[in-house]
Structure formats: C-alpha cells, structure tokens
Protein backbone atom coordinates (compact mmCIF):
# COMPACT_ATOMS: atom_id res chain seq x y z
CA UNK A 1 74.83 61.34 64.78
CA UNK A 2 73.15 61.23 68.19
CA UNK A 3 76.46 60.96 70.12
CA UNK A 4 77.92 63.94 68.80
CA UNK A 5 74.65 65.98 69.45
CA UNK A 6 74.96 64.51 73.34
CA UNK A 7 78.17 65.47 73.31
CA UNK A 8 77.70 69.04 72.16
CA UNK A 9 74.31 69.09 74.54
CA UNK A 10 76.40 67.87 77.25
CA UNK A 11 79.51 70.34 76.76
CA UNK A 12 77.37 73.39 75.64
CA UNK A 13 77.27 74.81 79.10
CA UNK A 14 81.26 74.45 79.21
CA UNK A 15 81.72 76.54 76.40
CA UNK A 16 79.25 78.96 77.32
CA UNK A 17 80.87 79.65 80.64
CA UNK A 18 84.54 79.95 79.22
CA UNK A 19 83.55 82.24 76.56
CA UNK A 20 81.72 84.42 78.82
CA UNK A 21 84.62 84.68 81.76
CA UNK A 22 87.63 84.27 79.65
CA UNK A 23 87.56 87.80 78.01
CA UNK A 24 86.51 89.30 81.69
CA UNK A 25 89.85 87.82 83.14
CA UNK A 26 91.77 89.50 80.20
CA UNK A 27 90.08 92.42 81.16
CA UNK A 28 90.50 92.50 84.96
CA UNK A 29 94.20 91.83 84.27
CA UNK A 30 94.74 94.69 82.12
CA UNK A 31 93.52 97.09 84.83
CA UNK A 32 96.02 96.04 87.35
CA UNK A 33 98.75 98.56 87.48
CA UNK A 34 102.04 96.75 86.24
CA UNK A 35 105.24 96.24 88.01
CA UNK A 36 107.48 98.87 86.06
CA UNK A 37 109.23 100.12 89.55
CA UNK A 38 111.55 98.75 91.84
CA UNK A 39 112.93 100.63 94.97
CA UNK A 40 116.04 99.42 96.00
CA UNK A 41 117.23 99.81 99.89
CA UNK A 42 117.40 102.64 102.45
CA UNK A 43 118.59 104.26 105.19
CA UNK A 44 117.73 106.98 107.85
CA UNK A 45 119.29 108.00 111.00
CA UNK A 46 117.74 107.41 114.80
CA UNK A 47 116.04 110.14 116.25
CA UNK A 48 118.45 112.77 118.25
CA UNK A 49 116.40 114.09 121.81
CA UNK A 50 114.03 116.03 120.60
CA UNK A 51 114.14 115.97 117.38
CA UNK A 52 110.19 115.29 115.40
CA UNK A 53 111.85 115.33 111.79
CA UNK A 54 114.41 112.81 109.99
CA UNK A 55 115.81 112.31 106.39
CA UNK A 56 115.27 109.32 104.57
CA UNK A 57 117.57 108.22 101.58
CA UNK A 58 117.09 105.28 99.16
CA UNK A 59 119.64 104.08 96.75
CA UNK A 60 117.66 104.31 93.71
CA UNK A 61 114.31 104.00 92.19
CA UNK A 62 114.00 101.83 88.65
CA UNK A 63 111.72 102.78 86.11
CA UNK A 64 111.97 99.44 83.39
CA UNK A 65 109.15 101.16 81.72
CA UNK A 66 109.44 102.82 77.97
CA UNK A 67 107.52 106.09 79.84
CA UNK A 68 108.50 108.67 82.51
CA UNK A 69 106.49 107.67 86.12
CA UNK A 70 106.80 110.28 88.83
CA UNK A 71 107.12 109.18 92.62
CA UNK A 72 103.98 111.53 93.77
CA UNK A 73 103.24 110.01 97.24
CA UNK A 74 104.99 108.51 100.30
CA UNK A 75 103.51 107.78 103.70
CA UNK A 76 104.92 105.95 106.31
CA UNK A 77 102.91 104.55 109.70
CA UNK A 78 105.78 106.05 111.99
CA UNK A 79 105.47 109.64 110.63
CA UNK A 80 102.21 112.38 110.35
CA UNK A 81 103.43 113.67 107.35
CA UNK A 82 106.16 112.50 104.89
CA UNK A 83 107.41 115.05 102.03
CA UNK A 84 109.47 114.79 99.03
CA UNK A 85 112.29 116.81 99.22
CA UNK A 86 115.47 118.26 96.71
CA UNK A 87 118.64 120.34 97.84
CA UNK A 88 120.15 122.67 96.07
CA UNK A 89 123.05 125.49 96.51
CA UNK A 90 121.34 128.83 95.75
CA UNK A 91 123.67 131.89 96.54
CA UNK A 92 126.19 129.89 97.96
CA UNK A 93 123.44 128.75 100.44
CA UNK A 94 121.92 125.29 100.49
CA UNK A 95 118.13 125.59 99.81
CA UNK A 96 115.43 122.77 100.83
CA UNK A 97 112.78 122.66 98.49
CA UNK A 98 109.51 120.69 98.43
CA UNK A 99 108.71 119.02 95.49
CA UNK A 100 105.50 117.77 94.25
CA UNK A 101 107.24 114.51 92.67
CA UNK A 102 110.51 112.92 91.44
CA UNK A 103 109.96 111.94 87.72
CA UNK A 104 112.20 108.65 87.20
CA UNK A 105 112.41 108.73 83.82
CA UNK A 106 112.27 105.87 81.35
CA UNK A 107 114.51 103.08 81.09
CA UNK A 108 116.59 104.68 83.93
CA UNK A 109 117.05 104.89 87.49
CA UNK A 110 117.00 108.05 90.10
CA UNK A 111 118.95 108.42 93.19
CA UNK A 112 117.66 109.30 96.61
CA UNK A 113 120.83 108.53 98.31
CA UNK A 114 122.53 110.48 100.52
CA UNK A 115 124.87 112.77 98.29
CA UNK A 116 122.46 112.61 94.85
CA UNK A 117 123.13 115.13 92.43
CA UNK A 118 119.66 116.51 93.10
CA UNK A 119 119.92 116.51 96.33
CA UNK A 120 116.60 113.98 96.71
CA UNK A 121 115.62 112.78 100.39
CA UNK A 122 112.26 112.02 102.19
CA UNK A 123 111.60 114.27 105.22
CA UNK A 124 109.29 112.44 107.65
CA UNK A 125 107.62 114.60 110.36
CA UNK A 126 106.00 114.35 113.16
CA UNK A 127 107.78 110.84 113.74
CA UNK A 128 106.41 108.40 116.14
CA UNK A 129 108.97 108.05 119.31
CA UNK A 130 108.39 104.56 118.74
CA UNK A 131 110.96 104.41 115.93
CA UNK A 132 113.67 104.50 118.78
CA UNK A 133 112.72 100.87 119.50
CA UNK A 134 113.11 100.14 115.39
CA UNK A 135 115.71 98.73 113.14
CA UNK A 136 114.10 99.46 110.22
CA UNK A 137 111.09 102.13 108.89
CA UNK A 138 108.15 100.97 107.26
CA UNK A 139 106.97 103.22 103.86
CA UNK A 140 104.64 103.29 101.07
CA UNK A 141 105.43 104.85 97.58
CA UNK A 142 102.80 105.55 95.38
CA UNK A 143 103.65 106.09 91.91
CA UNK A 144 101.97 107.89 88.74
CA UNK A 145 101.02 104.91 86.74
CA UNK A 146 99.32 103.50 90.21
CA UNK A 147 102.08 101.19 91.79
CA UNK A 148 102.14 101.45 95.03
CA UNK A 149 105.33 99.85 96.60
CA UNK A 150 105.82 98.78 100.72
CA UNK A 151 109.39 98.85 101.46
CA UNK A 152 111.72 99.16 104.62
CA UNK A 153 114.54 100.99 105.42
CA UNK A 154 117.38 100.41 107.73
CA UNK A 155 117.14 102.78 110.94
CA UNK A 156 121.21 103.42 111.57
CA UNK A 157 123.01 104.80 114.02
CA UNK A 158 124.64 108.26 113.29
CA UNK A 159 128.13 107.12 113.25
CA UNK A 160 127.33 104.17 110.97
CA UNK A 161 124.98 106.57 108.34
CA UNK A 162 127.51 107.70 105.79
C-alpha cells in the first residue's frame, strides 16, 4: 500500500498542473479567429506618370464558412489609403461607389476580378512611387469574423493586364 501512495505523492503535482493548463489551452484556442477565408491571386497595373491612384483586382475571395463574413478592411504599405470599391451603370453612366464591405457569403466565393458582375476592385491612393520598382503589391484584408489575411498581387504591365 505504501508504493501506490508514493506513487500518487510523487505524480500529484503532474496531475495538478495538467488539469489546471489543459482547459486554458482549449480556451486560448477557441479565441483565435479561424481560417474560414482564402484570397486567391491578383493583379494591378504599374503606375502611368502621374498618376497617385490604381485598381486592384483579385480573382476571388472563399468563404468555407456556414455564415456570411464581410471583407471590411484593406491596407496596403505602398498606399495612404486603400478603399473598397463597386461599379455600376446608372443612367447609362458608369458610377464608382464606395462601399463599406463586400459580404462573401457562405459556402461561396466573390469575385474582385477585373470584369465582376459587381463591378468589385480595390482603389489604392496615395501610392508610394516606389511600386514602380515592384513586381508584386503587398496587402492586408481584414475580415468580419477577425481574419486578417497578407497576400500579394502581381504588379503588370498595361498591355499584359487583361
């Protein structure tokens, strides 16, 4: 009988320990925003002489989550100011609007390439004259349920951004 109480004296501190920080890894886990987005590539245009402003398009964005998340943020460390924008023929006019987010909604996939039936882009202003020396554009998306996604997209000459 005096083993088993040495062993239980010796391993009591064991158990203590994994009973207290088991639950708080569970926990600290659960808080982490999870992975329910995926941003597939991009392309913009070099800057024209100039010009402070260029469109950015991305293929598509895919929600794999059961709920709507809405694209509310992008920032990018070659641009002041980046803004979500949606095109749209209004009296036989095309209209730029700015839009306070893109919902992707569940299960699906949204288009910001050049073309999209909504007419989605990224307008980056201000740009950095440094992104004449670039190949590719460095941005951050920040979605609603808290991802926040780095990507790059391909900087293109005119004649090869179709």
């Amino acid at each position: 009988m005096s083993i088993i109480k040495n062993c239980w004296v010796m391993n009591f501190p064991v158990i203590v320990l994994t009973v207290l920080f088991l639950p708080f890894h569970n926990t600290v886990a659960k808080n982490e925003p999870e992975k329910k987005i995926t941003v597939s590539s991009g392309n913009t245009s070099v800057i024209r002489p100039g010009q402070n402003v260029i469109a950015v398009y991305i293929d598509s964005i895919t929600n794999s989550s059961p709920e709507d998340i809405a694209l509310i943020n992008v920032t990018s460390s070659l641009a002041q100011k980046v803004e979500i924008h949606s095109m749209r023929i209004v009296e036989n006019r095309m209209k730029m609007t700015l839009e306070e987010k893109i919902i992707i909604p569940a299960l699906s996939k949204t288009s910001l390439r050049k073309g999209n039936p909504n007419g989605y882009h990224l307008m980056l202003l201000n740009i950095s004259p440094e992104i004449k020396k670039r190949t590719m554009l460095p941005l951050t998306l920040s979605f609603s349920n808290g991802q926040n996604i780095l990507c790059t997209v391909t900087v293109k000459k005119h004649s090869d951004n179709k």
